[in-house]
Protein backbone atom coordinates (compact mmCIF):
# COMPACT_ATOMS: atom_id res chain seq x y z
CA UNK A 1 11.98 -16.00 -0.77
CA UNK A 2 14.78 -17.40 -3.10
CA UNK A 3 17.98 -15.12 -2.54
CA UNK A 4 22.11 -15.61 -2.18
CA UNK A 5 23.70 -13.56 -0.04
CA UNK A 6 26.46 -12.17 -1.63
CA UNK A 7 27.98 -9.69 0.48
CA UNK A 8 27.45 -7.94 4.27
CA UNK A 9 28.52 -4.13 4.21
CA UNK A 10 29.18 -2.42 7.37
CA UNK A 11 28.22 1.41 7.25
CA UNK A 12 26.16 4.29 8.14
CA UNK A 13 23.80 4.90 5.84
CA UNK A 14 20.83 7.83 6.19
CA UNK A 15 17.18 7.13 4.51
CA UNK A 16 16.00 9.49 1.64
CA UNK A 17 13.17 11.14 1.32
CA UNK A 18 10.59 12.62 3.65
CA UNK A 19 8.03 9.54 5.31
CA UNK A 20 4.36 9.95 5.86
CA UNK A 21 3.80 9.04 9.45
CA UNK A 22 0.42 10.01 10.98
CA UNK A 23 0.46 13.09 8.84
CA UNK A 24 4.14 14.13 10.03
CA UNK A 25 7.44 14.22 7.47
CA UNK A 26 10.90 12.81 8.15
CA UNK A 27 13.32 14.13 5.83
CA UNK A 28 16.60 12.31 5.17
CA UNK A 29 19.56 12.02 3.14
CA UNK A 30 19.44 13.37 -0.81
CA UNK A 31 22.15 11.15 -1.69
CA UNK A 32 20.08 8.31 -0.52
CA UNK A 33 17.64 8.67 -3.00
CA UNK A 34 20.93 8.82 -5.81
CA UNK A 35 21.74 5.17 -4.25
CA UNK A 36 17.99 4.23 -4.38
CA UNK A 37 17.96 5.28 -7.77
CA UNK A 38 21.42 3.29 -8.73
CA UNK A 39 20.17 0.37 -7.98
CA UNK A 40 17.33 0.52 -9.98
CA UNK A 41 19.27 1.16 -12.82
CA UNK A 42 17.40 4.66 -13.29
CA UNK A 43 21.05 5.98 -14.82
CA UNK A 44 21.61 9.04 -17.10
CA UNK A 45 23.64 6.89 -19.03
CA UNK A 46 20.71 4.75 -20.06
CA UNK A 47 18.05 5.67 -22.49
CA UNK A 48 14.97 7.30 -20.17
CA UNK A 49 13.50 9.53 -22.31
CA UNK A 50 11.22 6.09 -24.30
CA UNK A 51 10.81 4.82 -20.74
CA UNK A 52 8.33 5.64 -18.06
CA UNK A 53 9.16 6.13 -14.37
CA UNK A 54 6.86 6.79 -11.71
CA UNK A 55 6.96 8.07 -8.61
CA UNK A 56 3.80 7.02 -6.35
CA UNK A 57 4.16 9.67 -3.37
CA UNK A 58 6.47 12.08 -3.84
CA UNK A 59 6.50 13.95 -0.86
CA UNK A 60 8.58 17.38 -1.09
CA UNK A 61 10.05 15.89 -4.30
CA UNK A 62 13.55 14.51 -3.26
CA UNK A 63 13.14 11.38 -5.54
CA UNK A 64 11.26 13.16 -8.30
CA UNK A 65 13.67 16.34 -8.37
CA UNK A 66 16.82 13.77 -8.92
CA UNK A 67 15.05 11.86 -11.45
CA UNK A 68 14.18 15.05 -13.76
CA UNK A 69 18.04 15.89 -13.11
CA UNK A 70 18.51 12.11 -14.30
CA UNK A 71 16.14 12.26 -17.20
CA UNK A 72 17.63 15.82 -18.20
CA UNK A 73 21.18 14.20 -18.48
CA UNK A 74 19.93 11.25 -20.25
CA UNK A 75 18.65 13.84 -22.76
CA UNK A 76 21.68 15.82 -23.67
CA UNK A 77 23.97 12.10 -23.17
CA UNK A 78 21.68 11.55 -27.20
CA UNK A 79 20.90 14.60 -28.30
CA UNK A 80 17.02 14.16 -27.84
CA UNK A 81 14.87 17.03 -27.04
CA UNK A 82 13.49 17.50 -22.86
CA UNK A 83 10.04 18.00 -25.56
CA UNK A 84 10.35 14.08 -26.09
CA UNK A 85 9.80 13.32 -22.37
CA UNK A 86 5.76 14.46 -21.94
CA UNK A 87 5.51 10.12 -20.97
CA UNK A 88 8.71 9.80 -19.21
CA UNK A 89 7.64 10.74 -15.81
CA UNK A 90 4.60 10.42 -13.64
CA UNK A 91 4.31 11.94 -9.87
CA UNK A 92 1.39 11.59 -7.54
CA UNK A 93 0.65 12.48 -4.64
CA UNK A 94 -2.47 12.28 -2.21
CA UNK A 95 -1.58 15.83 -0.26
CA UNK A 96 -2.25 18.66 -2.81
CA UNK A 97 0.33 20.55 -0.85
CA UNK A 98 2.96 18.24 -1.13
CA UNK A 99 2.13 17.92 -4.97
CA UNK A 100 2.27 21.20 -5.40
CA UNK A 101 5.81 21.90 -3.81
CA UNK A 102 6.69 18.71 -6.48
CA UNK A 103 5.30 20.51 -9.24
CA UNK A 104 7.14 24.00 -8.34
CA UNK A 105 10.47 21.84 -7.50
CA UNK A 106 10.42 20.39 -10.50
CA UNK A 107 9.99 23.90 -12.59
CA UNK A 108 12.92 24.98 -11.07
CA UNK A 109 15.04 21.74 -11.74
CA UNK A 110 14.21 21.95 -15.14
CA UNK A 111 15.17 26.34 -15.06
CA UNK A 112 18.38 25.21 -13.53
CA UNK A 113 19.17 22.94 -16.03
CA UNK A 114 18.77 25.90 -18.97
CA UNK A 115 15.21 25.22 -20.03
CA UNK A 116 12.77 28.02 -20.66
CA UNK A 117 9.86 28.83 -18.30
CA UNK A 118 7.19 27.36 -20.76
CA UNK A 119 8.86 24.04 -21.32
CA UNK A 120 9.76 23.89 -17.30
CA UNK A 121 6.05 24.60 -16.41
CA UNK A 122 4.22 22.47 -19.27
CA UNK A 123 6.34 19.48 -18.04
CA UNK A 124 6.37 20.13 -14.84
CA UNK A 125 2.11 19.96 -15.47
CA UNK A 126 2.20 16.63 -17.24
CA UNK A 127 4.15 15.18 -15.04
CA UNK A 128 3.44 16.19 -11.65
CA UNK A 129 -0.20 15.08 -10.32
CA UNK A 130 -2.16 15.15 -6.99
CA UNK A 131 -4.20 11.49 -7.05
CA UNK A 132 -4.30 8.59 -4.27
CA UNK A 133 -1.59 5.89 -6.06
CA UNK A 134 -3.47 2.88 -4.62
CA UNK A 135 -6.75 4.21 -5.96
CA UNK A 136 -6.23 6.05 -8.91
CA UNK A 137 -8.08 5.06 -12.07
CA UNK A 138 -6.05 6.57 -14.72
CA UNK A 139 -3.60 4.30 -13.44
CA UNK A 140 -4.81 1.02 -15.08
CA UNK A 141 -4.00 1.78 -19.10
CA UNK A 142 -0.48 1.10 -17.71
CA UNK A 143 -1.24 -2.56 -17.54
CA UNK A 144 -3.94 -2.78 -19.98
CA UNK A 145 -2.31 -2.45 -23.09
CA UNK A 146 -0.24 0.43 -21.84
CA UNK A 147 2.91 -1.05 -21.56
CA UNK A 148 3.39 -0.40 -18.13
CA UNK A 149 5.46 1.64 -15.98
CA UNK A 150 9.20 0.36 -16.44
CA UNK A 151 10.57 1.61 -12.99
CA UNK A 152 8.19 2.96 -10.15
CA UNK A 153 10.76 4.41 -7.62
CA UNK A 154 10.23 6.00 -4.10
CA UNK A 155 9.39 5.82 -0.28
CA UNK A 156 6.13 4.83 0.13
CA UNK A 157 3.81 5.65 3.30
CA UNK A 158 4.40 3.90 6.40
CA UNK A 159 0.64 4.70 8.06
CA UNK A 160 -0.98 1.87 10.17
CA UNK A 161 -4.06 1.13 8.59
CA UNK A 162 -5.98 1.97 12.46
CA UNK A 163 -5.06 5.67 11.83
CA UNK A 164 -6.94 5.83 8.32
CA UNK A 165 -10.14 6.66 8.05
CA UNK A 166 -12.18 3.72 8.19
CA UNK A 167 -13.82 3.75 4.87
CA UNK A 168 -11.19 3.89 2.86
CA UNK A 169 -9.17 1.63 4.63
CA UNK A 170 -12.02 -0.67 2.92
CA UNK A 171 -11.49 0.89 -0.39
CA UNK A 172 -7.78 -0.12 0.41
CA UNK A 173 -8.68 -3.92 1.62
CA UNK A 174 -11.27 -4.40 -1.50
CA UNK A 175 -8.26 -3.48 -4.09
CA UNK A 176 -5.65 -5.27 -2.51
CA UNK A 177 -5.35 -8.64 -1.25
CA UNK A 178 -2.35 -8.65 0.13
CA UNK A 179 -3.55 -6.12 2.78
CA UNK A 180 -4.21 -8.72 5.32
CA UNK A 181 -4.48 -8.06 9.07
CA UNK A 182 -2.63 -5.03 10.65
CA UNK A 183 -0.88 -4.50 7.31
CA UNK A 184 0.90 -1.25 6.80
CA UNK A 185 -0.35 1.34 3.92
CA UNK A 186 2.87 1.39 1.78
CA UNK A 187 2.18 -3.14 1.67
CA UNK A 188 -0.82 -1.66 -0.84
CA UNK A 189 1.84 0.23 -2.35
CA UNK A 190 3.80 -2.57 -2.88
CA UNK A 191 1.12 -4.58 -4.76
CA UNK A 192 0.23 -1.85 -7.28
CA UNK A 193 3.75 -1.10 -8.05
CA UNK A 194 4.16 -4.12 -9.10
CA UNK A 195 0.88 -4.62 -10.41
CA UNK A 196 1.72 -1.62 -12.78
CA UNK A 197 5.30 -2.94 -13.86
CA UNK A 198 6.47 -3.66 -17.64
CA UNK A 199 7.74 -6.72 -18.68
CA UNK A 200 11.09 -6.10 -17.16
CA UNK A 201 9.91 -3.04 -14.89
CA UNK A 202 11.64 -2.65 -11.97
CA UNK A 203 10.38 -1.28 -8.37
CA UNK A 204 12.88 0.36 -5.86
CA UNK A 205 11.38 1.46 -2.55
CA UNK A 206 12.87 2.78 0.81
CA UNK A 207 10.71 1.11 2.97
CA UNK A 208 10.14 -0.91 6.35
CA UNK A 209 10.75 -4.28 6.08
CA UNK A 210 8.53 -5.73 8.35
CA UNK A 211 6.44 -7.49 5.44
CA UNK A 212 9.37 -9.99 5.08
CA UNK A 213 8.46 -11.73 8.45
CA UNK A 214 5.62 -10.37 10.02
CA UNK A 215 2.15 -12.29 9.53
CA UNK A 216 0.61 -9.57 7.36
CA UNK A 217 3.49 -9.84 5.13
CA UNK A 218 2.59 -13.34 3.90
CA UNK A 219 0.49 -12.14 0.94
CA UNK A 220 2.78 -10.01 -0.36
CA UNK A 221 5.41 -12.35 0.33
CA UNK A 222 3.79 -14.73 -1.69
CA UNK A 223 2.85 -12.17 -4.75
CA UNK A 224 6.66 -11.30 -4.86
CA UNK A 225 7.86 -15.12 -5.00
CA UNK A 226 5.26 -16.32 -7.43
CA UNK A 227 5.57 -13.67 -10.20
CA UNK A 228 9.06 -11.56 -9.43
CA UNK A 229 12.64 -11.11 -8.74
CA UNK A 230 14.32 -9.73 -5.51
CA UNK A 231 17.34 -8.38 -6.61
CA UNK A 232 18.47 -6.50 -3.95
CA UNK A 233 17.68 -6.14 -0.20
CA UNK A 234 19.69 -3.43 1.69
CA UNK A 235 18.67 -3.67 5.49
CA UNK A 236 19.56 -0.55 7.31
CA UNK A 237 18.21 -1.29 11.05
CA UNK A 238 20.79 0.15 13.03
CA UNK A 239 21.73 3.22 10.58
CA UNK A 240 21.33 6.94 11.55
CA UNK A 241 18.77 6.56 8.92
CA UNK A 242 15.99 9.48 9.89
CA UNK A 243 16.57 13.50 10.68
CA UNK A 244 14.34 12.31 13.62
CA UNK A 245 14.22 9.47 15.59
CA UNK A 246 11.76 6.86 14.03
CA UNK A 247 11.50 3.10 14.62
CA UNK A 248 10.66 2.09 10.79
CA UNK A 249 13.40 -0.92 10.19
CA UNK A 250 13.85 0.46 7.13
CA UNK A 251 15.48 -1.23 3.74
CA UNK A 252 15.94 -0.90 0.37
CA UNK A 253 14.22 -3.32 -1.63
CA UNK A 254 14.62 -3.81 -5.54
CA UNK A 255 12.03 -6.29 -6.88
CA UNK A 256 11.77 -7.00 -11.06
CA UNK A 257 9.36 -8.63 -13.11
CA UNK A 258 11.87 -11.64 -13.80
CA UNK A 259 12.32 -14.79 -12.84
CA UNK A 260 14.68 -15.36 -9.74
CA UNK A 261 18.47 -15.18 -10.10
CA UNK A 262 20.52 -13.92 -7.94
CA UNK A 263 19.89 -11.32 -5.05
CA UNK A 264 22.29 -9.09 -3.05
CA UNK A 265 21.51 -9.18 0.51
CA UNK A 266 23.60 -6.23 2.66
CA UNK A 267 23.07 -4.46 5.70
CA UNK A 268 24.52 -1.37 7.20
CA UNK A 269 24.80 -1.28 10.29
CA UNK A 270 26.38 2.02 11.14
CA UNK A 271 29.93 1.21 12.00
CA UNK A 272 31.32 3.50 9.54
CA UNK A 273 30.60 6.61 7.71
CA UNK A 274 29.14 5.68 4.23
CA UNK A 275 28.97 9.02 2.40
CA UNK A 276 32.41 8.75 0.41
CA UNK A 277 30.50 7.03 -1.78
CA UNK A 278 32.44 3.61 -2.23
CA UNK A 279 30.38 0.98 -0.21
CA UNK A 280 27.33 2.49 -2.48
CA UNK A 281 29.05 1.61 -5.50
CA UNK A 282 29.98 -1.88 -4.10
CA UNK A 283 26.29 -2.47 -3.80
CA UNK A 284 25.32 -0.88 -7.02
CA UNK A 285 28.01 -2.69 -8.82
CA UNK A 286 26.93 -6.10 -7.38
CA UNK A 287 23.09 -5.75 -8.46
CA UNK A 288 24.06 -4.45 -11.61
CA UNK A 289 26.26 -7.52 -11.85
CA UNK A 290 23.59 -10.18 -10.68
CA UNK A 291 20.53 -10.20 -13.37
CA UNK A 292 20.68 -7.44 -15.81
């Protein structure tokens, strides 16, 4: 995969949002998800009200809660009404729990923020929805003719296809090719992310990183090198990244529909305390410098 390193942080840095791991939760950092979110360029100061953004499993809502905050600022930053946004957002989720507590989050984002119950609750409706990402339908008029999803943000899965009901681990396998061997769930996730993109859509994940040199990976290596852009790859290995312990090698990973320029490749190893904010906005500032 076609990259130049361009700088090696060390730092402590925690991961974001809460994991799906043989149906437990590992909640993490909030301002993780603000860095996730940075480096995709998903900025209040940019316009995301005529964009769309999607989150594919959004958990207790920690990534959809600060994109609505995000979207909301966006808003007032041109004078457009929160009415404009009905397309601006998308989140799924498989667990109607989970979408629920999304749905009711993002209500009371949008209360905070000094909109009326009505608006909070018929957005919170259109936006929030309980579906499976990798098999949902509805999906498709995002790439067929529906201009597709410009950023698709998040922390996918990380289930091992053995503990998934067999049949649908078949549904999974006929959809996806690159879900070869003893891939991982969120390598599906991967593909119809960026299956879904626009035509300079952009998909930031907190994720393992195991796909980038394990066997199973090859596919999706391949798929990523024939039709995208890395632009960043954070590697957090040795960070306090989880609440809990859990061996996930995680990274951040920003891949664009583009053709290959320059990457930033970083890790964090946990030598020092990130949270003040300034090795973040190294990294942001060198993506945001290499490609856009």
């Amino acid at each position: 995969m076609p990259s130049r390193e361009v700088r090696t942080v060390a730092g402590k840095l925690k991961i974001a949002r809460p994991v799906w791991e043989q149906n437990s939760s590992v909640y993490t950092k909030p301002w993780v998800v603000e860095f996730v979110l940075d480096l995709a360029g998903y900025v209040s100061s940019a316009n995301l009200v005529d964009v769309l953004a999607v989150e594919p499993c959004c958990g207790g809502g920690e990534f959809f809660e600060a994109m609505v905050r995000r979207l909301v600022g966006s808003c007032k930053r041109r004078g457009r009404d929160i009415g404009e946004c009905g397309r601006s957002l998308l989140a799924l989720d498989i667990d109607p729990t989970a979408a629920e507590q999304t749905r009711k989050r993002t209500i009371a984002t949008l209360r905070d923020e000094g909109y009326g119950k009505d608006v909070a609750e018929g957005l919170a409706n259109r936006w929030v929805r309980r579906a499976d990402f990798l098999l949902d339908d509805d999906l498709d008029f995002l790439r067929l003719g529906g201009g597709g999803a410009d950023y698709v943000v998040g922390n996918p899965p990380y289930v091992r296809l053995e503990a998934i009901e067999p049949g649908l681990v078949d549904l999974y396998r006929g959809r996806y090719r690159t879900m070869k061997g003893r891939a991982d769930l969120y390598v599906g996730f991967y593909e119809r992310a960026l299956d879904l993109l626009s035509g300079d859509g952009v998909c930031a994940f907190i994720c393992a990183d195991r796909w980038l040199l394990n066997q199973y990976g090859g596919s999706l290596r391949k798929l990523v090198t024939d039709g995208y852009a890395v632009e960043a790859i954070v590697e957090m290995h040795r960070s306090d990244a989880f609440r809990s312990e859990v061996l996930a090698y995680p990274a951040v990973t920003v891949i664009r529909r583009a053709a290959q320029g320059r990457a930033l490749v970083a890790k964090l190893d946990g030598s020092e305390d990130t949270e003040s904010g300034e090795v973040l906005k190294e990294l942001v500032a060198a993506v945001g410098g290499g490609g856009r």
